[in-house]
N, C-alpha and C. Protein backbone atom coordinates (compact mmCIF):
# COMPACT_ATOMS: atom_id res chain seq x y z
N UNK A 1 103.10 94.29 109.24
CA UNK A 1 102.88 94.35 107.81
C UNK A 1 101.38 94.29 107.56
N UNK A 2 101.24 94.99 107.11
CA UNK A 2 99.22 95.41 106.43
C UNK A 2 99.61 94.99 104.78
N UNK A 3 98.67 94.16 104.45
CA UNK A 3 98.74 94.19 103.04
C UNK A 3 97.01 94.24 102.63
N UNK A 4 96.89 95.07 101.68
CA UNK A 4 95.73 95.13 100.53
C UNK A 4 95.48 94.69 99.79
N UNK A 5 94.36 93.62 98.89
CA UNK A 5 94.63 93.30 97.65
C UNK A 5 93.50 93.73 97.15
N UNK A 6 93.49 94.03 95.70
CA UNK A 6 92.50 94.73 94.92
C UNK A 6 92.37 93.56 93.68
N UNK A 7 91.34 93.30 93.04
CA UNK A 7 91.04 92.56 91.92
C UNK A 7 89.92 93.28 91.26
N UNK A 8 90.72 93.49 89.74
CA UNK A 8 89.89 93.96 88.89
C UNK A 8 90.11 93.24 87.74
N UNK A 9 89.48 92.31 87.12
CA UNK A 9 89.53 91.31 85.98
C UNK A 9 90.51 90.47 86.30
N UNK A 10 90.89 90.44 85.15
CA UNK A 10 92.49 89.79 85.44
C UNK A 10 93.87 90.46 86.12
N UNK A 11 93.28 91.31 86.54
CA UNK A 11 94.49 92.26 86.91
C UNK A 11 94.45 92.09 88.54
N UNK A 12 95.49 92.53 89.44
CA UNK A 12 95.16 92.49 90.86
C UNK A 12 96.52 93.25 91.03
N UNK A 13 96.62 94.14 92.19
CA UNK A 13 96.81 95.09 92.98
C UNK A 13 97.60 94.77 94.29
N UNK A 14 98.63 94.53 94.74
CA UNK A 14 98.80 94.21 96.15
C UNK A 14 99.89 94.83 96.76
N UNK A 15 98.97 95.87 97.67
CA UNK A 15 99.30 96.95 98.41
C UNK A 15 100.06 96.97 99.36
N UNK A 16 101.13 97.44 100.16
CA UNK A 16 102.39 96.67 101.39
C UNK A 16 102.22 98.10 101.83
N UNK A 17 102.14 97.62 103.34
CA UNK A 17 102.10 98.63 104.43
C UNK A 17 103.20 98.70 105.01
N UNK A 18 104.41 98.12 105.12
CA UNK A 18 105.28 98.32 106.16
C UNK A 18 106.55 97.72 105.12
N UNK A 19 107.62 97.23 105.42
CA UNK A 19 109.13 96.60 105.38
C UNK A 19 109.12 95.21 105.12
N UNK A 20 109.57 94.77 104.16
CA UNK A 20 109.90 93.60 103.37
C UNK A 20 111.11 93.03 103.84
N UNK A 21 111.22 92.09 104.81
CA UNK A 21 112.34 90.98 105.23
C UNK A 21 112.24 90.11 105.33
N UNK A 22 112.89 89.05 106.19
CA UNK A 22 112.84 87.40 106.45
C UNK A 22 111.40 87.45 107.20
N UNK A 23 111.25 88.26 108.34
CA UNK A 23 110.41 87.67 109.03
C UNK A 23 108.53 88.62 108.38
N UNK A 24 108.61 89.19 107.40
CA UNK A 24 107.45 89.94 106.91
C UNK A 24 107.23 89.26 105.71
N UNK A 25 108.12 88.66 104.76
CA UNK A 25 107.97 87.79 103.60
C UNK A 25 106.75 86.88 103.38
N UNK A 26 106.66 85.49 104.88
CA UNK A 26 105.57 84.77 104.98
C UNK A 26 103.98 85.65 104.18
N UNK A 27 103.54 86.95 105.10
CA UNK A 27 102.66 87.15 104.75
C UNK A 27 102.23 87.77 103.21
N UNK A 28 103.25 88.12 102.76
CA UNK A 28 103.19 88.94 101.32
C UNK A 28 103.38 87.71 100.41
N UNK A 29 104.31 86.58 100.56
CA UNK A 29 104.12 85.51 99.61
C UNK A 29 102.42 84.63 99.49
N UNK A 30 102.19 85.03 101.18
CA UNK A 30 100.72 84.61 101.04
C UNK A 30 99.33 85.04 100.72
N UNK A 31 99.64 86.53 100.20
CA UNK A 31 99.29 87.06 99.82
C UNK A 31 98.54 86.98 97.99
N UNK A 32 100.09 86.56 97.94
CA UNK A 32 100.12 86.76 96.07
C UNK A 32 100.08 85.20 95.99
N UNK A 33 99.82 84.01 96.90
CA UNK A 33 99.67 82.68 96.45
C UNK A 33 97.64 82.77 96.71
N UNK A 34 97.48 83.79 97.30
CA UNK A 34 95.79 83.73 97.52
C UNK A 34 95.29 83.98 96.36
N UNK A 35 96.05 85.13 95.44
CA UNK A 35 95.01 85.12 94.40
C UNK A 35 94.96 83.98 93.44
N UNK A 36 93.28 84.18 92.70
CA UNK A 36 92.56 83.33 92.24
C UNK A 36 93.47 83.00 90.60
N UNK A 37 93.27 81.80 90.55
CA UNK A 37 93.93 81.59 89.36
C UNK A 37 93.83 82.36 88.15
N UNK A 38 92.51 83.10 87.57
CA UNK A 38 92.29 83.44 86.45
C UNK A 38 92.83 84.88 86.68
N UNK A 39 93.82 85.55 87.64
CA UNK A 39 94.41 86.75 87.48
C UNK A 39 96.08 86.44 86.89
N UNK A 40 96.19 86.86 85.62
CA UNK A 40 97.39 87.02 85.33
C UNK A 40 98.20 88.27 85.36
N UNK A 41 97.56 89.40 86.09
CA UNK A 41 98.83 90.45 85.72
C UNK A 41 98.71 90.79 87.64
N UNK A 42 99.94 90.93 88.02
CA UNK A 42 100.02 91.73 89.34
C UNK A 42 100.80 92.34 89.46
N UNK A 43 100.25 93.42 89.96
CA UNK A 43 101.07 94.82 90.03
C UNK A 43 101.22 94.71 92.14
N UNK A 44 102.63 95.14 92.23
CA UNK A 44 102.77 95.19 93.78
C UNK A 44 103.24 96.92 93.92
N UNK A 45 101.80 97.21 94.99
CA UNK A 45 102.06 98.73 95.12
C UNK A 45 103.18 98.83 96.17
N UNK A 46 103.68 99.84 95.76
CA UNK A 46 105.12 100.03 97.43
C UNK A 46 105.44 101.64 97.64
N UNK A 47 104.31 102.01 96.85
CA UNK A 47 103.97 103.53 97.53
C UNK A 47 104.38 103.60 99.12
N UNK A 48 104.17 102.21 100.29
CA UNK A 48 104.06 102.60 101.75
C UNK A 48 105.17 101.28 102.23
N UNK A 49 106.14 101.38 101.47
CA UNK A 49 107.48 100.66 101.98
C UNK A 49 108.30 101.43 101.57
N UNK A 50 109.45 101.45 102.65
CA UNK A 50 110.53 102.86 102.94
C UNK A 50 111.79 101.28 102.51
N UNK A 51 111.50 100.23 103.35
CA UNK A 51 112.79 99.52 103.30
C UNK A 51 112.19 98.05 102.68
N UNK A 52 112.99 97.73 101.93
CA UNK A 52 113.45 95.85 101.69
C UNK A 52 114.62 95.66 101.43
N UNK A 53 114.82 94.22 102.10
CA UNK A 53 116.28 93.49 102.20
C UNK A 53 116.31 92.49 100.83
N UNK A 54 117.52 91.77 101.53
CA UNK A 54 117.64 90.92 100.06
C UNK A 54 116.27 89.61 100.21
N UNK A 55 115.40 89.59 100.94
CA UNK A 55 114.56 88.56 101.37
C UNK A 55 113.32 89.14 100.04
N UNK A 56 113.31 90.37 100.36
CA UNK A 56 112.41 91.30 99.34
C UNK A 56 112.97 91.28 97.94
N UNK A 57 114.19 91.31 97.48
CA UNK A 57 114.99 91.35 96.33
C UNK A 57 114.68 90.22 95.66
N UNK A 58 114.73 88.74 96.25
CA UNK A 58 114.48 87.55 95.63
C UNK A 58 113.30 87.29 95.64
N UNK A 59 112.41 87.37 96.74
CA UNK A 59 111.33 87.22 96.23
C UNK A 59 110.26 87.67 95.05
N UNK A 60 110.52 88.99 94.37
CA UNK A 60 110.37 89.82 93.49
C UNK A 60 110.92 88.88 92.11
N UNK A 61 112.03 88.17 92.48
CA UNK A 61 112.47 87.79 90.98
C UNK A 61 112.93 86.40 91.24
N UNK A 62 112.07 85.42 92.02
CA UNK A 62 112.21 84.22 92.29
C UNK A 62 110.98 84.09 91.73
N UNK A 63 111.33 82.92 90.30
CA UNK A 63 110.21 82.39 89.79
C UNK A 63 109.34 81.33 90.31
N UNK A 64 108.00 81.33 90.26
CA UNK A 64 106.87 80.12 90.63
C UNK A 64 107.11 78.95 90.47
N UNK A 65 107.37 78.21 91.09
CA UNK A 65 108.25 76.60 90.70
C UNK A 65 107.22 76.17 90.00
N UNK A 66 107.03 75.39 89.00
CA UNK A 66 106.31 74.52 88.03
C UNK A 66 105.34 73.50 89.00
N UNK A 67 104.16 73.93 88.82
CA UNK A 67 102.84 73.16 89.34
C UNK A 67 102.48 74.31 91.00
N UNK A 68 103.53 75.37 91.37
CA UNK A 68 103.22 75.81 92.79
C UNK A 68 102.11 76.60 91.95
N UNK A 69 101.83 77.51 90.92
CA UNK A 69 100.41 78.27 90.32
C UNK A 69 100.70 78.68 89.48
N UNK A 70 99.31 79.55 88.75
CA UNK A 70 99.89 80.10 87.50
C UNK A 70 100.85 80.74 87.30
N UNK A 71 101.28 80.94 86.61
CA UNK A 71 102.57 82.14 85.78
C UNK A 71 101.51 83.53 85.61
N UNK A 72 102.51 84.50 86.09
CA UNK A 72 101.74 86.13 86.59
C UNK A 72 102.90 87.18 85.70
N UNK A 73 102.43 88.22 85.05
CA UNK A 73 103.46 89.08 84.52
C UNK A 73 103.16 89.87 86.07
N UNK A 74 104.70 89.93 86.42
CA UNK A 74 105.19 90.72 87.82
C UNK A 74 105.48 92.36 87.15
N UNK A 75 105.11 92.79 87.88
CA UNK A 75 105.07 94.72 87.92
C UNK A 75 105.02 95.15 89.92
N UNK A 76 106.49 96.62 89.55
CA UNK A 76 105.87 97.13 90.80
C UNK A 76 105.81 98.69 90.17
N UNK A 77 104.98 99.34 91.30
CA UNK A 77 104.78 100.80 91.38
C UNK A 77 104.98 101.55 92.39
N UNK A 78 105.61 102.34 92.71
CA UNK A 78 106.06 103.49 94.06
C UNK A 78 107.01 102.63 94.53
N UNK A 79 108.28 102.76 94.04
CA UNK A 79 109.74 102.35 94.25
C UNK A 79 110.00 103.35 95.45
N UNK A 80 110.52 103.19 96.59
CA UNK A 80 110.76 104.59 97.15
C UNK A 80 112.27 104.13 97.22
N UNK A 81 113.39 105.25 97.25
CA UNK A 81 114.41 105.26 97.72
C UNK A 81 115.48 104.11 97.75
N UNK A 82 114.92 103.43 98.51
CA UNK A 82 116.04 102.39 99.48
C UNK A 82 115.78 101.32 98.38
N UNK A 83 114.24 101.14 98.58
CA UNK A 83 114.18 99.55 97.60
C UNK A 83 114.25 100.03 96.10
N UNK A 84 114.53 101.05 95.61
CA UNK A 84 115.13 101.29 94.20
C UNK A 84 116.54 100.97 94.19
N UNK A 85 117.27 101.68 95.36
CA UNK A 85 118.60 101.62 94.91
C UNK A 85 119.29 99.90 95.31
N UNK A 86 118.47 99.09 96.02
CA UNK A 86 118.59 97.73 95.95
C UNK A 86 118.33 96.94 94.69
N UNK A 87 117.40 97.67 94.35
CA UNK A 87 116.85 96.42 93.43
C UNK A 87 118.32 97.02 91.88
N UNK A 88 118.11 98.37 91.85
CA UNK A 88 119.67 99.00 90.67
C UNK A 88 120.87 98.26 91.11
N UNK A 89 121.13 98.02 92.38
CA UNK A 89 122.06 97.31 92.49
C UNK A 89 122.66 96.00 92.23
N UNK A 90 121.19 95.13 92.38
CA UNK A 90 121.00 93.89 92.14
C UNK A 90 121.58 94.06 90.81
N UNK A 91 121.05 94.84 89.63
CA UNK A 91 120.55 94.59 88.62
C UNK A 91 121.91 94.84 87.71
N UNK A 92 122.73 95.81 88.29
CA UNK A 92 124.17 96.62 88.17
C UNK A 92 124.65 95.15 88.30
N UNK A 93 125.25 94.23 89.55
CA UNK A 93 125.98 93.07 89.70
C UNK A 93 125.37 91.92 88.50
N UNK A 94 124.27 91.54 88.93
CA UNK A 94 123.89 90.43 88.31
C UNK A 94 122.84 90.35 87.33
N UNK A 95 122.78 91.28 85.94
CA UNK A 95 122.20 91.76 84.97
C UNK A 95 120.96 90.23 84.84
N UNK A 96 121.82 89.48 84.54
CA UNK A 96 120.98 88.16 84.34
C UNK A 96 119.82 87.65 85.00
N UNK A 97 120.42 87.74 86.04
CA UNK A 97 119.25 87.21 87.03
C UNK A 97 118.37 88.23 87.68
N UNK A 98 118.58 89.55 88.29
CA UNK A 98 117.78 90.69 88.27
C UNK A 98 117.96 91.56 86.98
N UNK A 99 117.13 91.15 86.20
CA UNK A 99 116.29 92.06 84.96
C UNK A 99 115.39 92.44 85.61
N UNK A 100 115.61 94.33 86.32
CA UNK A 100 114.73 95.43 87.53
C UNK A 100 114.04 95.53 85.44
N UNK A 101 114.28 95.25 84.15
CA UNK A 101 113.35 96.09 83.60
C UNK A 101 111.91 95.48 83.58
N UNK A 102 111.96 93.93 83.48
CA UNK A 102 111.00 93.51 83.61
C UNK A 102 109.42 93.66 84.87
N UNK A 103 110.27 94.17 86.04
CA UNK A 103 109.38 94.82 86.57
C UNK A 103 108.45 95.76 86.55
N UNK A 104 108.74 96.33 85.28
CA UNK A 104 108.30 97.57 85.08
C UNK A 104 107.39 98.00 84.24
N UNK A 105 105.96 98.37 84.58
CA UNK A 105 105.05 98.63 84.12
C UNK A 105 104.86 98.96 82.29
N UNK A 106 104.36 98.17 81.31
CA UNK A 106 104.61 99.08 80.05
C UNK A 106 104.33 100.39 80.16
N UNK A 107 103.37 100.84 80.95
CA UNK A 107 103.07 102.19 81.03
C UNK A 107 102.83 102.84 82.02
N UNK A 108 103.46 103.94 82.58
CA UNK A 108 103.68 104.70 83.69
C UNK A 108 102.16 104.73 84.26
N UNK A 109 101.94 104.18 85.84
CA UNK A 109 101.07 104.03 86.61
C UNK A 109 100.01 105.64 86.39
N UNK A 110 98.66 105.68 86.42
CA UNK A 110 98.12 107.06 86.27
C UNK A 110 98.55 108.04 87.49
N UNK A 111 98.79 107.30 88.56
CA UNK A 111 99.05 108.83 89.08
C UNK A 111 100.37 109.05 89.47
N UNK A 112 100.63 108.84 88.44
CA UNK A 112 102.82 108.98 87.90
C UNK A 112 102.83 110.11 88.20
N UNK A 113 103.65 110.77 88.31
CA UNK A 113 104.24 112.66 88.91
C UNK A 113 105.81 112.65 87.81
């Protein structure tokens, strides 16, 4: 797993190179616990992930326990395939607890197609 992170104001960027599971999780949660407090919006790019499991599913919509850091509006961009039709699925069974809309950018990423 390669991950990127980008910071621009309050905003930050964090880029995934490979597959989201039990044993790739560690580094991507440590990822998004590195950034600096004064970023509230993160966007997780997944332009370059083909697969995530349900390890990837919850972590996406497992909230910040009270005092672990700030509160972040969560966004992703480049859904491919597999982890779309997981996360629709989630969202198909258990409306409540995966709300896939909240993930979702108010406005289509610029280099949307």
């Amino acid at each position: 797993m390669n991950i990127t992170t980008t910071i621009d104001g309050t905003s930050a960027r964090i880029t995934l190179y490979g597959d989201i599971d039990f044993d790739t999780l560690p580094p991507v949660r440590a990822a998004a616990e590195a950034l600096p407090a004064h970023v509230s919006d993160l966007l997780w790019d997944l332009n370059h992930m083909a697969f995530m499991d349900v390890a990837g599913l919850n972590f996406l919509f497992t909230p910040i326990p009270p005092g672990a850091g700030p509160e972040r509006r969560t966004t992703v961009t480049g859904l491919r395939r597999q982890p779309l039709r997981l996360l629709l699925l989630a969202a198909d069974v258990h409306p409540a607890t995966f709300d896939f809309a909240r993930l979702l950018p108010d406005t289509p990423p610029t280099d949307f197609q």
